[in-house]
Protein backbone atom coordinates (compact mmCIF):
# COMPACT_ATOMS: atom_id res chain seq x y z
CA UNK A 1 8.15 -6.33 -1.66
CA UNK A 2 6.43 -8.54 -4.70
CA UNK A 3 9.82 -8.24 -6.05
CA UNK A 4 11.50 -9.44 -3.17
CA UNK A 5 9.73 -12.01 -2.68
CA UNK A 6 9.61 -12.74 -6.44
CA UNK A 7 13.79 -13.02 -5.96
CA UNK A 8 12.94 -15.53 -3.62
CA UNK A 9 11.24 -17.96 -5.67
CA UNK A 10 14.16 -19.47 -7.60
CA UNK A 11 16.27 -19.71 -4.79
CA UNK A 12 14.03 -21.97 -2.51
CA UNK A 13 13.19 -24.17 -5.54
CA UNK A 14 16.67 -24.80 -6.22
CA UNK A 15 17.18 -25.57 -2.11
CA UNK A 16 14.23 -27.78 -2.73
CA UNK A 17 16.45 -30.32 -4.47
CA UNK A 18 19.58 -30.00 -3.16
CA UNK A 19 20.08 -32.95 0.04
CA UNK A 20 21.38 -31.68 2.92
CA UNK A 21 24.85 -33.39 2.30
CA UNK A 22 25.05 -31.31 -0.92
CA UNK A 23 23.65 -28.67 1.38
CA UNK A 24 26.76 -28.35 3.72
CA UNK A 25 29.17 -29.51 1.19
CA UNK A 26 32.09 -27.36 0.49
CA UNK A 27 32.38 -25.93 -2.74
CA UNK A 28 34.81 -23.48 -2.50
CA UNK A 29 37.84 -24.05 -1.32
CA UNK A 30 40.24 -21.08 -2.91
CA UNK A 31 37.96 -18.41 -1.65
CA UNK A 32 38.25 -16.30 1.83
CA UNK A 33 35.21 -15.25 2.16
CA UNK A 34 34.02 -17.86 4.96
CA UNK A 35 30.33 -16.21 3.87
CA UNK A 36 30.73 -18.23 0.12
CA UNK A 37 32.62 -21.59 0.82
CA UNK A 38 29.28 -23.76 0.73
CA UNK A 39 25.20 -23.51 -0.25
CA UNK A 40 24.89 -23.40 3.77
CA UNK A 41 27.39 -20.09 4.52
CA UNK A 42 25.64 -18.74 1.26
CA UNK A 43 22.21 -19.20 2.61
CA UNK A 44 22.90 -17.99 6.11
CA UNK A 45 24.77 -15.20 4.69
CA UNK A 46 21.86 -14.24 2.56
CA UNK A 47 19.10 -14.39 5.20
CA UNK A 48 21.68 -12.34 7.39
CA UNK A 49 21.56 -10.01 5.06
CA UNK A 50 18.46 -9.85 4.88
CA UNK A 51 17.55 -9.13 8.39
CA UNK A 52 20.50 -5.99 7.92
CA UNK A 53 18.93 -4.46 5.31
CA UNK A 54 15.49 -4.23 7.33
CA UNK A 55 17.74 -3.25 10.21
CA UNK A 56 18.93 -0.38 8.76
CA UNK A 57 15.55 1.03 7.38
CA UNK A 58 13.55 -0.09 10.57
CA UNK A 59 16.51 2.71 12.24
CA UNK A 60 14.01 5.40 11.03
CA UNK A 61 11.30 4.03 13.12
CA UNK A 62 13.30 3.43 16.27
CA UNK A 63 12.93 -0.37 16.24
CA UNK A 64 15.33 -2.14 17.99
CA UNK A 65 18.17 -4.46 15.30
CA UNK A 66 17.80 -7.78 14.74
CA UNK A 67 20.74 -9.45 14.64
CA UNK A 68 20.50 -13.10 12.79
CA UNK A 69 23.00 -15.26 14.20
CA UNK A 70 20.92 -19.05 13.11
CA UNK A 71 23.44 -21.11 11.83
CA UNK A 72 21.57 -22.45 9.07
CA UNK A 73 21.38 -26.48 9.40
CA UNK A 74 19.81 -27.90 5.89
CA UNK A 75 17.88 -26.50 3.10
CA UNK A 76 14.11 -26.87 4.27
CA UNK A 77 15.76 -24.97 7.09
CA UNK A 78 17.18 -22.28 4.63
CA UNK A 79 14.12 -22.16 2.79
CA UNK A 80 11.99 -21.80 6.03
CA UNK A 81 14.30 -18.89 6.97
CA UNK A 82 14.54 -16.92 4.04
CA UNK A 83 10.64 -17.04 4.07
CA UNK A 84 10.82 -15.81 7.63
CA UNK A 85 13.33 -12.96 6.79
CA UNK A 86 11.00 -11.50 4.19
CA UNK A 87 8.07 -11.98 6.39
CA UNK A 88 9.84 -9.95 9.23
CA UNK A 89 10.60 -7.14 6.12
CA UNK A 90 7.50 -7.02 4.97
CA UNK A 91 6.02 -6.32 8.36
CA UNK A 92 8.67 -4.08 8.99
CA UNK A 93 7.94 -2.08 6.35
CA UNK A 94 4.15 -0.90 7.34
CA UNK A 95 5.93 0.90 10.31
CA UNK A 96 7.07 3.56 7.79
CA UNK A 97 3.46 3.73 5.27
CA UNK A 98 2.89 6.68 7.07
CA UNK A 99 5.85 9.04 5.57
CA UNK A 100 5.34 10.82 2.74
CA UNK A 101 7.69 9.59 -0.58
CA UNK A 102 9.21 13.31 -0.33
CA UNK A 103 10.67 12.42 3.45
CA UNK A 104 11.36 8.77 2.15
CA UNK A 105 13.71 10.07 -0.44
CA UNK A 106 15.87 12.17 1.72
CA UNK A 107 16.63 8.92 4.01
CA UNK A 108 20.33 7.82 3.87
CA UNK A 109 21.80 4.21 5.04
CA UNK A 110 25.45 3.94 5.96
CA UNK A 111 26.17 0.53 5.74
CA UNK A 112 28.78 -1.61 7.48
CA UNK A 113 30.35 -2.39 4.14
CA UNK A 114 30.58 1.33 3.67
CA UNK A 115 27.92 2.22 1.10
CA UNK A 116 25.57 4.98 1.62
CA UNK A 117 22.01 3.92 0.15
CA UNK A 118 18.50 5.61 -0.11
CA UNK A 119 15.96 3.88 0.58
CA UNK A 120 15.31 2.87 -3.23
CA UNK A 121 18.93 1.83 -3.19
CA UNK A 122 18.97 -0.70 -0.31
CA UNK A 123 16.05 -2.47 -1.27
CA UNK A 124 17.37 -2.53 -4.99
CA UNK A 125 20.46 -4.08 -3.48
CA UNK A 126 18.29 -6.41 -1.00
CA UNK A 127 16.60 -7.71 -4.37
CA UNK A 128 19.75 -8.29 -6.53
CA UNK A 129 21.97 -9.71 -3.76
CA UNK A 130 19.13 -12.93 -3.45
CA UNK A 131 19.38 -13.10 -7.23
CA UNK A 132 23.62 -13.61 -7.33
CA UNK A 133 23.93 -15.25 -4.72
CA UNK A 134 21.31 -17.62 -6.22
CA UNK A 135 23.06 -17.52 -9.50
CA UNK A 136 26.42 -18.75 -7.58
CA UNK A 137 24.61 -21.63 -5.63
CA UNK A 138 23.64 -22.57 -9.89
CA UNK A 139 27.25 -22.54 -10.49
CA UNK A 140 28.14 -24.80 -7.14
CA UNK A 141 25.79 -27.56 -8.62
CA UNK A 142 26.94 -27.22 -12.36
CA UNK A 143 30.46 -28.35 -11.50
């Protein structure tokens, strides 16, 4: 989770500056992915994504998904969300500090993108996807 959250940090500061105007602005228009046509859609995609990766490890515990379906108005309001996203994982995860790292390791997440992760995997992923996606937001404001 310190790593997570550590993912994090860049990404709000960068929302920090960027005006809500240049927050909704449409960067992208060759692309098809809806998901990566603006900061907003990237935000709101990433904080989605967020709340899926939880989803599929709080399926070991029985806890009910969380679909996130905020659309995603300005930054402060992307930055206030992605702090609430790793809030909600973080609490998540102390439903599971009771299994042993042997039963951990045998866990297996079929995703709706069609990857099968371990647990290691999917929060590997959950870090690295915050740090592109905050890497193409960069490239939005460089050109």
């Amino acid at each position: 989770m310190e790593e997570y959250f550590r993912s994090a940090i860049d990404l709000k500061e960068i929302l920090s500056t960027v005006s809500d105007v240049e927050f909704q602005k449409n960067r992208d228009e060759k692309t098809e992915n809806p998901e990566c046509k603006s900061i907003q859609t990237i935000v709101s995609h990433v904080v989605g994504s967020g709340y899926t990766y939880i989803n599929y490890i709080n399926t070991i515990s029985k806890i009910e998904w969380r679909e996130y379906n905020n659309v995603i108005e300005s930054s402060s309001m992307g930055i206030s969300e992605i702090d609430k996203m790793l809030n909600y994982t973080q609490s998540s995860l102390k439903h599971i500090l009771h299994f042993e790292n042997k039963e951990i390791e045998t866990w297996k997440f079929e995703s709706r993108w069609d990857v099968i992760y371990d647990f290691e995997q999917l929060m590997e992923h959950a870090i690295v996807h915050i740090l592109r996606h905050r890497r193409q937001i960069e490239n939005f404001l460089q050109a």
